[in-house]
N, C-alpha and C. Protein backbone atom coordinates (compact mmCIF):
# COMPACT_ATOMS: atom_id res chain seq x y z
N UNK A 1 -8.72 -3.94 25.91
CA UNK A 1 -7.47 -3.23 25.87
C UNK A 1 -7.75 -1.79 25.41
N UNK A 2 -7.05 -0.90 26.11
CA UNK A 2 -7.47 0.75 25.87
C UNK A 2 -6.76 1.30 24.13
N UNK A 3 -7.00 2.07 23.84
CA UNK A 3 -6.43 2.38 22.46
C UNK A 3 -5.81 3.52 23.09
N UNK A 4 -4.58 3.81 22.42
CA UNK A 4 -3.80 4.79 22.42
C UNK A 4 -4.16 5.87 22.22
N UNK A 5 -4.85 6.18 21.38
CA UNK A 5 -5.64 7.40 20.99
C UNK A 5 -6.31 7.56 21.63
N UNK A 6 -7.07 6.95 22.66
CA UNK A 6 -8.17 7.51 23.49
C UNK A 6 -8.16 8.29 24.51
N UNK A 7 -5.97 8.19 24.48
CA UNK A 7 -5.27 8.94 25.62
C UNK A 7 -5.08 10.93 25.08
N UNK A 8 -5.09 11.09 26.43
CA UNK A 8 -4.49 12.75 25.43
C UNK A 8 -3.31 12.61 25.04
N UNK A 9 -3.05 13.07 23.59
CA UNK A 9 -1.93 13.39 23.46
C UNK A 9 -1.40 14.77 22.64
N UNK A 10 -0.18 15.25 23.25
CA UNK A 10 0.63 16.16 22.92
C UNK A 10 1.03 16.09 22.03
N UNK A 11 1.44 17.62 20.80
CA UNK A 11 2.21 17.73 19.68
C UNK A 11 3.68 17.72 19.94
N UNK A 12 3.96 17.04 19.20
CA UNK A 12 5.69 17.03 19.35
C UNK A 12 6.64 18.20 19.55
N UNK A 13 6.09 19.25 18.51
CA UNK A 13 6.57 20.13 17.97
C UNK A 13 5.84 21.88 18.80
N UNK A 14 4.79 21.69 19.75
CA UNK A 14 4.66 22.69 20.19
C UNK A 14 4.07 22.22 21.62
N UNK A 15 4.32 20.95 21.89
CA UNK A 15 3.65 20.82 23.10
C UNK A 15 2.39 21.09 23.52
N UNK A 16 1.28 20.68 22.77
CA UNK A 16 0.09 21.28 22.60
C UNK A 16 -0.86 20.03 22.52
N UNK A 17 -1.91 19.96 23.16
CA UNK A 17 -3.25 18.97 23.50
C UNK A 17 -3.37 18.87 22.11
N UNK A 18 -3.31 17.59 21.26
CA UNK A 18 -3.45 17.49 19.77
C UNK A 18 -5.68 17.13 20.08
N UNK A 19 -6.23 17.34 18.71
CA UNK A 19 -7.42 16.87 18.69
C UNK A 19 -7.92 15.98 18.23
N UNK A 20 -8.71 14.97 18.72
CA UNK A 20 -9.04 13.81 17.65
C UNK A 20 -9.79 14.42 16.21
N UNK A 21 -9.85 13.62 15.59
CA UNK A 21 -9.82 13.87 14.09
C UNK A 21 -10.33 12.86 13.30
N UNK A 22 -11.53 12.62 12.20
CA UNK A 22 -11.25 11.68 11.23
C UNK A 22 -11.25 12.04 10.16
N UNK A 23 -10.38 11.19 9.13
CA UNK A 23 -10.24 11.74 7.64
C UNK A 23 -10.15 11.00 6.81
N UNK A 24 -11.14 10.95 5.57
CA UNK A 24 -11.69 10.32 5.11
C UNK A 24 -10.77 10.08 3.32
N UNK A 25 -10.24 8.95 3.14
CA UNK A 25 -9.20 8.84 2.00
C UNK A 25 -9.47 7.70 1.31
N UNK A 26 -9.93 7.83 0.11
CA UNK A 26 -10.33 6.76 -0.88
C UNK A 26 -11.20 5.70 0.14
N UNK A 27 -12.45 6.66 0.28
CA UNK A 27 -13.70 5.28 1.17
C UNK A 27 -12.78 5.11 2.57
N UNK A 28 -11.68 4.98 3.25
CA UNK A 28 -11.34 4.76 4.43
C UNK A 28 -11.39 5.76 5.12
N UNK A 29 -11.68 5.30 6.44
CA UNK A 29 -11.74 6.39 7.57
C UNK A 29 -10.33 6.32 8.19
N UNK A 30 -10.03 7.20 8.57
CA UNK A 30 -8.41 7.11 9.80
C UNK A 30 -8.70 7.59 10.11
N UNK A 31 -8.33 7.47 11.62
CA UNK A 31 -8.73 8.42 13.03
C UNK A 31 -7.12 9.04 12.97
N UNK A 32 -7.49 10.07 13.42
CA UNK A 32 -6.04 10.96 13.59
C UNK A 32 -6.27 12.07 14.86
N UNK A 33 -5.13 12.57 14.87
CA UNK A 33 -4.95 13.69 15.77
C UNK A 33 -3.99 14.57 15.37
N UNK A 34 -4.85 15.84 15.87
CA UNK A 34 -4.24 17.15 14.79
C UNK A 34 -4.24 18.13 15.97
N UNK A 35 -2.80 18.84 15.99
CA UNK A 35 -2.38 20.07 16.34
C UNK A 35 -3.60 21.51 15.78
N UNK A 36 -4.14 21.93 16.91
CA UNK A 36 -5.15 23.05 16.13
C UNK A 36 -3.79 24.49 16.22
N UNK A 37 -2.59 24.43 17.17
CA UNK A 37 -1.72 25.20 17.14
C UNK A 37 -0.52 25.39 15.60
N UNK A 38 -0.30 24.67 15.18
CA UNK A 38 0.93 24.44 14.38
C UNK A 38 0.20 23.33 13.54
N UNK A 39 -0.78 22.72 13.45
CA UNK A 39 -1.32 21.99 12.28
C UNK A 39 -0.54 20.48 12.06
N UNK A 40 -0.04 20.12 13.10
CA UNK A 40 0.73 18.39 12.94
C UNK A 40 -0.32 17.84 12.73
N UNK A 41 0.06 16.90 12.46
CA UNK A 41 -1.10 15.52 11.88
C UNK A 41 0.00 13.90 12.15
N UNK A 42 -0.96 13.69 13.03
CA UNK A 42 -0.41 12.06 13.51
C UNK A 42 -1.88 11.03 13.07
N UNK A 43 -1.61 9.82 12.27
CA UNK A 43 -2.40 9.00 11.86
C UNK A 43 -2.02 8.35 12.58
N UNK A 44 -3.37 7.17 13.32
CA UNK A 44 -3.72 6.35 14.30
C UNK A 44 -2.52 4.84 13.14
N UNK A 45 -1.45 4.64 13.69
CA UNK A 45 -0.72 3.69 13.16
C UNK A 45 -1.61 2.33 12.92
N UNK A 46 -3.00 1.79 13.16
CA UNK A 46 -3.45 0.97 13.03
C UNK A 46 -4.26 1.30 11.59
N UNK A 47 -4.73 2.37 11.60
CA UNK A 47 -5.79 3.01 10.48
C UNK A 47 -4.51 3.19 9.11
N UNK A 48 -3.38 3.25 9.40
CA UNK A 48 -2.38 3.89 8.66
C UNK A 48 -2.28 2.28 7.89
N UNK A 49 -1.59 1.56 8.58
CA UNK A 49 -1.01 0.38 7.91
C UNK A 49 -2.32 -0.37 7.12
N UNK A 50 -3.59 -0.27 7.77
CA UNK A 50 -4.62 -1.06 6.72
C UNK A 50 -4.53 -0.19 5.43
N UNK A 51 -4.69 1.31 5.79
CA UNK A 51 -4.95 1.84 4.45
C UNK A 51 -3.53 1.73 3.51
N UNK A 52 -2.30 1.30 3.97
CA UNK A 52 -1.26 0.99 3.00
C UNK A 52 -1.12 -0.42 2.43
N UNK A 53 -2.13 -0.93 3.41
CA UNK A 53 -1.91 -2.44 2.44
C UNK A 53 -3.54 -2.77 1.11
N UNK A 54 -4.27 -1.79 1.67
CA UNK A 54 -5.48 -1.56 0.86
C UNK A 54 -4.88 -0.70 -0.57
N UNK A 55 -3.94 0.12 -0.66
CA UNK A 55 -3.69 0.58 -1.49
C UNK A 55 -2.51 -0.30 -2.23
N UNK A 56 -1.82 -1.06 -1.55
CA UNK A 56 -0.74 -2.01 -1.97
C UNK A 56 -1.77 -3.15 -3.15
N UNK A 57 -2.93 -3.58 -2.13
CA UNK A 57 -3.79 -4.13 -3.20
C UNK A 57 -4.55 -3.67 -4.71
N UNK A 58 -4.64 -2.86 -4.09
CA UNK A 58 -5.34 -1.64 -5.44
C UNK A 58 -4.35 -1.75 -6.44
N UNK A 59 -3.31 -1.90 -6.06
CA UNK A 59 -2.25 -1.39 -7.36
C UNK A 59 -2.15 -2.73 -7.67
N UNK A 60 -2.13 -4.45 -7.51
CA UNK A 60 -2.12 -5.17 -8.02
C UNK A 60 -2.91 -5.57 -8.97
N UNK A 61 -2.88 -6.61 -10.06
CA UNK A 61 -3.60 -6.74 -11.10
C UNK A 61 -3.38 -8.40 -11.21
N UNK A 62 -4.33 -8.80 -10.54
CA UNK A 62 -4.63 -10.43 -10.62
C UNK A 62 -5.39 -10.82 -12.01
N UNK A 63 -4.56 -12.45 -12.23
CA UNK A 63 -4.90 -13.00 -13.40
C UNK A 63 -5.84 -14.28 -12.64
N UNK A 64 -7.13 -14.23 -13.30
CA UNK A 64 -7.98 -15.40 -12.37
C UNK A 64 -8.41 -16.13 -13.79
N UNK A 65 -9.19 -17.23 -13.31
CA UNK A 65 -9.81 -18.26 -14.24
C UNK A 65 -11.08 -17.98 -13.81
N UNK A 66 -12.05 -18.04 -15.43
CA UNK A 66 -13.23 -17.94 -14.70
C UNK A 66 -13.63 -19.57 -15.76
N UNK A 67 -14.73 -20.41 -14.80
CA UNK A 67 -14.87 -21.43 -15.29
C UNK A 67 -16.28 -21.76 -14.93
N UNK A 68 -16.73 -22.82 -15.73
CA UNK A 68 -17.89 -23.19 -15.76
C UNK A 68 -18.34 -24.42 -14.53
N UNK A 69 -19.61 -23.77 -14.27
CA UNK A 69 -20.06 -24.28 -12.73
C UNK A 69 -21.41 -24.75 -12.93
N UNK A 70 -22.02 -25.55 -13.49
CA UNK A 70 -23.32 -25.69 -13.34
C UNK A 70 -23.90 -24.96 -14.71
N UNK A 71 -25.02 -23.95 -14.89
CA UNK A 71 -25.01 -23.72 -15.95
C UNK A 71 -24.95 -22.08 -15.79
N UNK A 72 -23.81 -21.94 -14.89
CA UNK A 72 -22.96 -20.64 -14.35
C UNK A 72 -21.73 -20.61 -14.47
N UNK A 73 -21.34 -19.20 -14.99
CA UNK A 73 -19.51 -19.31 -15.13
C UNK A 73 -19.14 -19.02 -13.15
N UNK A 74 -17.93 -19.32 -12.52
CA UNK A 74 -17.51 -18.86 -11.63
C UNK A 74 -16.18 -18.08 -11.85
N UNK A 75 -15.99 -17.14 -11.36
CA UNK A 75 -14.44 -16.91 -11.22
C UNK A 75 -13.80 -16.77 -10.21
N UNK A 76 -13.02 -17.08 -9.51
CA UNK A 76 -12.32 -17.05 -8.38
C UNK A 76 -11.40 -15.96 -7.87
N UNK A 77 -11.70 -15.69 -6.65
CA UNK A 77 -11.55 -14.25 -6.25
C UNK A 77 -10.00 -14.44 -5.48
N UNK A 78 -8.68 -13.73 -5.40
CA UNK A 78 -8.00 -14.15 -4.56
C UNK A 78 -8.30 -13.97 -2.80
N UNK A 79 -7.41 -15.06 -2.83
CA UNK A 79 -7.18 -15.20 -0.71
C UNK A 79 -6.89 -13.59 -0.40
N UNK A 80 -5.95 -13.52 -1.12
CA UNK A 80 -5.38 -12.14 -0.48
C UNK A 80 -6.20 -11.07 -0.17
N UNK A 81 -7.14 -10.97 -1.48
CA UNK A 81 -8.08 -10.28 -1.47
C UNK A 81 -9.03 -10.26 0.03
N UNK A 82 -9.47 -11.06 -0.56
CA UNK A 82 -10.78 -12.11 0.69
C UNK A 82 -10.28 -11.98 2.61
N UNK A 83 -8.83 -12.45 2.30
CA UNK A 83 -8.34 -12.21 3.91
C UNK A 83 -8.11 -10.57 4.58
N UNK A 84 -7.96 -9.87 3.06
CA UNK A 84 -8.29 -8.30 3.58
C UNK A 84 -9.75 -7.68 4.14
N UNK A 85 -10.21 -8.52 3.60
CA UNK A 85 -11.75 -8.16 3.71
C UNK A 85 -11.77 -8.51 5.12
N UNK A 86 -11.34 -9.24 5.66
CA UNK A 86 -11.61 -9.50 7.57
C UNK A 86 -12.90 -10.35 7.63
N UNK A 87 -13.73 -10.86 6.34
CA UNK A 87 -14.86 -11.75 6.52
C UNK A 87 -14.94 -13.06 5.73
N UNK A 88 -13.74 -13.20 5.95
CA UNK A 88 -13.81 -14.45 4.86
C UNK A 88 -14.58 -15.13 5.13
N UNK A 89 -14.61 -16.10 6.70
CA UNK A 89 -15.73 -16.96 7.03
C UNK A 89 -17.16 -16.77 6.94
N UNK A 90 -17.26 -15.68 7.57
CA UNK A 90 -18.70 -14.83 7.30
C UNK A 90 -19.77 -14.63 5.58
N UNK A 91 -18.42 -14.54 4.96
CA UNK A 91 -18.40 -14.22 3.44
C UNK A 91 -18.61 -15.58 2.62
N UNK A 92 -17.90 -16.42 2.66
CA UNK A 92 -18.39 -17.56 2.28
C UNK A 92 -19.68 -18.05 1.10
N UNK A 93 -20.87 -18.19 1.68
CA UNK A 93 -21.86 -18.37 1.46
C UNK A 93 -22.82 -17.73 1.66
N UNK A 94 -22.21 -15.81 1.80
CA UNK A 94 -23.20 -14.84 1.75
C UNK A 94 -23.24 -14.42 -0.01
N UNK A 95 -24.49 -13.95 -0.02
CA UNK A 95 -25.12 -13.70 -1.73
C UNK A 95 -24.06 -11.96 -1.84
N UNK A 96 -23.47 -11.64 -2.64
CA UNK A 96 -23.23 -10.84 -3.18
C UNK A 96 -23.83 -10.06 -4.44
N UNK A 97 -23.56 -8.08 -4.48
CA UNK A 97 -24.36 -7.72 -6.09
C UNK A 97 -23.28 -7.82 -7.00
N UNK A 98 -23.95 -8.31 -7.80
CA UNK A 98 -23.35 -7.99 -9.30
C UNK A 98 -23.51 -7.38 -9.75
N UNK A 99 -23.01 -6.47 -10.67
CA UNK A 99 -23.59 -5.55 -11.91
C UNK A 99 -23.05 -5.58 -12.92
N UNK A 100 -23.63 -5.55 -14.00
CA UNK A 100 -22.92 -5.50 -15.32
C UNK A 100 -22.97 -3.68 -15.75
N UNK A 101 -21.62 -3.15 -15.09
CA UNK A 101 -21.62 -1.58 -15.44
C UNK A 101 -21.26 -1.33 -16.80
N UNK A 102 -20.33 -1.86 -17.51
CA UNK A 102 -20.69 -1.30 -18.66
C UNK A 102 -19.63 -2.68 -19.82
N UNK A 103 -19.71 -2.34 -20.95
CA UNK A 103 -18.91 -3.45 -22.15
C UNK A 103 -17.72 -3.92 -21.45
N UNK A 104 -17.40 -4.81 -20.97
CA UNK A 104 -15.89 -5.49 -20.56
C UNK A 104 -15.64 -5.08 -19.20
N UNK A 105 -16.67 -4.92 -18.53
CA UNK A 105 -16.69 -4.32 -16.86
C UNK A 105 -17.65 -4.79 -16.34
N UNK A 106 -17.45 -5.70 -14.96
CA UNK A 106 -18.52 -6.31 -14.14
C UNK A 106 -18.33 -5.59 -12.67
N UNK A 107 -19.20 -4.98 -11.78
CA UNK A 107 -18.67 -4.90 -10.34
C UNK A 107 -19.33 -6.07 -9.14
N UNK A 108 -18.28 -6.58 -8.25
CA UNK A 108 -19.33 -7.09 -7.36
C UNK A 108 -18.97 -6.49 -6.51
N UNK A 109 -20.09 -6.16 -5.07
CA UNK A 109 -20.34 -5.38 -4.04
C UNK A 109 -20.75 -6.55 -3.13
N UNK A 110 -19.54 -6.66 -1.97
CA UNK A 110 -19.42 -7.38 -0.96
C UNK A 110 -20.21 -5.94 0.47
N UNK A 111 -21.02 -7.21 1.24
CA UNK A 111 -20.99 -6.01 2.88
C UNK A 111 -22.36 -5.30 2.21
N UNK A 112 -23.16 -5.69 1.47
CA UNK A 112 -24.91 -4.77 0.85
C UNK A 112 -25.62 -5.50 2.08
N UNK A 113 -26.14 -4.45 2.74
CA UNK A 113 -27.04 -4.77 3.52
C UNK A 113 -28.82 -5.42 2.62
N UNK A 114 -28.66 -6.60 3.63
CA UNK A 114 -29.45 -7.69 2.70
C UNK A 114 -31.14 -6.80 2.11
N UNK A 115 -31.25 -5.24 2.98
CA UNK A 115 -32.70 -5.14 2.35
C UNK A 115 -31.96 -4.13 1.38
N UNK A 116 -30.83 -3.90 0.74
CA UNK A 116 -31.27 -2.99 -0.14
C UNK A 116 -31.72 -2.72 -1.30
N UNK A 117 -31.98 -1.81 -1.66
CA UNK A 117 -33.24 -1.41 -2.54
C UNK A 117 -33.11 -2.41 -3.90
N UNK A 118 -33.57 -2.71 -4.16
CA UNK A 118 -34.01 -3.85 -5.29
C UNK A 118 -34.13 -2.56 -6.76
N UNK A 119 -34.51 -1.61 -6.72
CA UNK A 119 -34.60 -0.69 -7.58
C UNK A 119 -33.50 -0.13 -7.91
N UNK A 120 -32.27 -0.07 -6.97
CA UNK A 120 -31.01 0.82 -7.06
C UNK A 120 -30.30 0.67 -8.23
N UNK A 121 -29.90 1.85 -8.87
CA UNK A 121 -29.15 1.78 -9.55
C UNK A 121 -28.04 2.36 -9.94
N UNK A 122 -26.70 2.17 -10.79
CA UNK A 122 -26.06 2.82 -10.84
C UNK A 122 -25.94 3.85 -12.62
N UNK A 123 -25.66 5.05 -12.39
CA UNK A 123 -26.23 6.02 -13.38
C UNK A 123 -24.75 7.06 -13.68
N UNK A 124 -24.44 7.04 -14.98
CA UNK A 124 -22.68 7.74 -14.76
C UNK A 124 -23.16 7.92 -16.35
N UNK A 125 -22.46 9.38 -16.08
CA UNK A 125 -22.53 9.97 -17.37
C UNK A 125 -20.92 10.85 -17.37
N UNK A 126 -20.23 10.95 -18.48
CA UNK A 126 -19.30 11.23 -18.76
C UNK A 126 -18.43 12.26 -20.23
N UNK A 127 -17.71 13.44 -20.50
CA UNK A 127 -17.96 13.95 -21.70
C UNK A 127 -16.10 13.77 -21.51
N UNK A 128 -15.67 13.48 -22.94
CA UNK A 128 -14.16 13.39 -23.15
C UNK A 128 -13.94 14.06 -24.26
N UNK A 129 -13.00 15.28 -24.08
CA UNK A 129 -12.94 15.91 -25.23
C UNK A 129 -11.36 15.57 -25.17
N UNK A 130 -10.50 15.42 -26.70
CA UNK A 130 -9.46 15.57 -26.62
C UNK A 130 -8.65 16.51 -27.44
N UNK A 131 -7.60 17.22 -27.33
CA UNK A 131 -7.59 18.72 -27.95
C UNK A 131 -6.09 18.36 -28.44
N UNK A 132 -5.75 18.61 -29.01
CA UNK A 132 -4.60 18.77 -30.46
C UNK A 132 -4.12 20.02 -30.66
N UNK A 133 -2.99 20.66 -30.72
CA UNK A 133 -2.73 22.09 -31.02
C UNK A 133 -3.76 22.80 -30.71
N UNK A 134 -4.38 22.86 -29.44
CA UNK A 134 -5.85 23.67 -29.40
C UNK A 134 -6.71 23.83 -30.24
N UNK A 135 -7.34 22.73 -30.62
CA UNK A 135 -7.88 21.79 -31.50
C UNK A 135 -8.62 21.19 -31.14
N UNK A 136 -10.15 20.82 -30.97
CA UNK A 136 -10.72 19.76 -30.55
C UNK A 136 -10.47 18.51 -31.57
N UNK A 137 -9.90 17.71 -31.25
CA UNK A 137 -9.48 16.34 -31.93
C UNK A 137 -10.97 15.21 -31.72
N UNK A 138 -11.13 14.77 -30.71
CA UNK A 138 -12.42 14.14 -30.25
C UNK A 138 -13.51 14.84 -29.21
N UNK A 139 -14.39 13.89 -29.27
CA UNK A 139 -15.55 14.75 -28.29
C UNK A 139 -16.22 14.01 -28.08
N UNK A 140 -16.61 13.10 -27.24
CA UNK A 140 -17.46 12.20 -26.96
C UNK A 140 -18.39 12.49 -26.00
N UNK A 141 -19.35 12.03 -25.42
CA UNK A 141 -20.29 11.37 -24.60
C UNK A 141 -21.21 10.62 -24.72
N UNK A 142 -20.65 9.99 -23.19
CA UNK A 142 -21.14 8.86 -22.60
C UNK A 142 -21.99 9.06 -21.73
N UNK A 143 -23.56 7.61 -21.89
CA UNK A 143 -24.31 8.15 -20.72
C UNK A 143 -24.63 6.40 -20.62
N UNK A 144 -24.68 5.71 -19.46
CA UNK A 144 -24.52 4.36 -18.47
C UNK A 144 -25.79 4.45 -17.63
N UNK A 145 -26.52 3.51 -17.81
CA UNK A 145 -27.49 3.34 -16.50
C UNK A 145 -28.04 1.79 -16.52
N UNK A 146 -27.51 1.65 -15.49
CA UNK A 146 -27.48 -0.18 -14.97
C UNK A 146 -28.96 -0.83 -14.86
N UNK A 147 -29.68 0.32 -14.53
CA UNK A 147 -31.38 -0.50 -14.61
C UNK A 147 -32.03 -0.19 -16.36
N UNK A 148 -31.39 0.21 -17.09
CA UNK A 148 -31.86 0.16 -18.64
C UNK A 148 -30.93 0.24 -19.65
N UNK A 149 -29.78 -0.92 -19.58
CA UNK A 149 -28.77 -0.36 -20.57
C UNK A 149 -29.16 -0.19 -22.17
N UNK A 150 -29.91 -0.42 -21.88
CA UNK A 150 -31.05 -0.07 -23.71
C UNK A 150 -30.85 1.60 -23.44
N UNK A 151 -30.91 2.01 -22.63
CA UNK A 151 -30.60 3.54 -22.82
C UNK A 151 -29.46 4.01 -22.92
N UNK A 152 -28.37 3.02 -22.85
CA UNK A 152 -26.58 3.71 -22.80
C UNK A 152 -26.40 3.98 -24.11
N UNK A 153 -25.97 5.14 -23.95
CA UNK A 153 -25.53 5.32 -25.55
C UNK A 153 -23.82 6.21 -25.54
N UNK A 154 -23.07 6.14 -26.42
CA UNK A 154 -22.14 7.18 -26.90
C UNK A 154 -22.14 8.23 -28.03
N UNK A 155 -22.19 9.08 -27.88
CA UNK A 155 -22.24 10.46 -28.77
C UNK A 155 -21.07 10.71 -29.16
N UNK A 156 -20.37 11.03 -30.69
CA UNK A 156 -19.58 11.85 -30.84
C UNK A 156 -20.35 12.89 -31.30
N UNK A 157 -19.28 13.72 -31.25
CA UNK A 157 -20.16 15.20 -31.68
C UNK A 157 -19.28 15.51 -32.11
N UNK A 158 -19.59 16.51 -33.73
CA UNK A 158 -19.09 16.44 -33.96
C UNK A 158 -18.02 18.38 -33.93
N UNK A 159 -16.90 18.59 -34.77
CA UNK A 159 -16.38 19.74 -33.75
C UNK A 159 -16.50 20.79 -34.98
N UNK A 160 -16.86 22.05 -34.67
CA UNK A 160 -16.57 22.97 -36.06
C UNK A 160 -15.26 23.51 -36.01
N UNK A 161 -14.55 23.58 -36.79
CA UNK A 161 -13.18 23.88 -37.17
C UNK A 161 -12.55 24.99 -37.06
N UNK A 162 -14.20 26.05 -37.38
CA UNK A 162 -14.47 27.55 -37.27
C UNK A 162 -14.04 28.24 -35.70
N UNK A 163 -14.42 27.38 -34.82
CA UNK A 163 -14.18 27.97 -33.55
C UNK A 163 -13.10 27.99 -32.81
């Protein structure tokens, strides 16, 4: 079956050969088509509705059980989730990464192509200052690295009063 977009199409608003387009929004791609005359923007209605129900998910906050499996905890991922993914069957009884990113935070990474790097890691460093009547109140940093968390540490620092 042909896709709609693959057709030319005209701007509404100036009658003008629109151009294909992709644009890239929180990790999703949408194909679009854009007026280079007057600047319209039409999203491919298929690319549109996944990325509104991907963000419909994002904003939910599931309560799961995690339970003991052998001499492994499991926790159970929702359907909803899983049937967004488009691989449930596929997914099944494929190995997924884990990571333990940081105190009270786990990520798993579904779709890792099975050779990747065994060395990879993830590395996030971060500085939070918080200011009071123009004031430094706090000052922290943070530094995270998933292949040696013996090296994560947090810094306050501390603030001179003088400045």
């Amino acid at each position: 079956m042909a896709d709609i977009f693959d057709c030319n199409t005209f701007c509404n608003k100036c009658n003008r050969k629109m151009e294909p387009l992709l644009i890239s929004k929180n990790g999703f791609n949408l194909r679009a088509k854009k007026c280079k005359n007057c600047g319209s923007l039409a999203l491919h209605p298929v690319d549109k509705v996944e990325y509104e129900n991907y963000m419909r998910l994002k904003q939910k906050e599931y309560s799961v059980k995690m339970r003991m499996v052998g001499n492994s905890y499991a926790v159970s991922i929702p359907r909803e989730i899983v049937d967004f993914m488009k691989e449930q069957e596929r997914m099944i009884n494929d190995m997924v990464r884990l990571s333990f990113e940081n105190t009270g935070r786990l990520s798993l990474m579904f779709n890792t192509p099975e050779n990747t790097n065994s060395n990879a890691r993830v590395i996030k460093a971060r500085e939070i200052k918080v200011v009071k009547n123009n004031k430094p109140v706090i000052h922290t940093r943070e530094f995270s690295d998933s292949a040696h968390p013996e090296r994560n540490k947090k810094q306050i620092i501390e603030e001179n009063e003088d400045e």
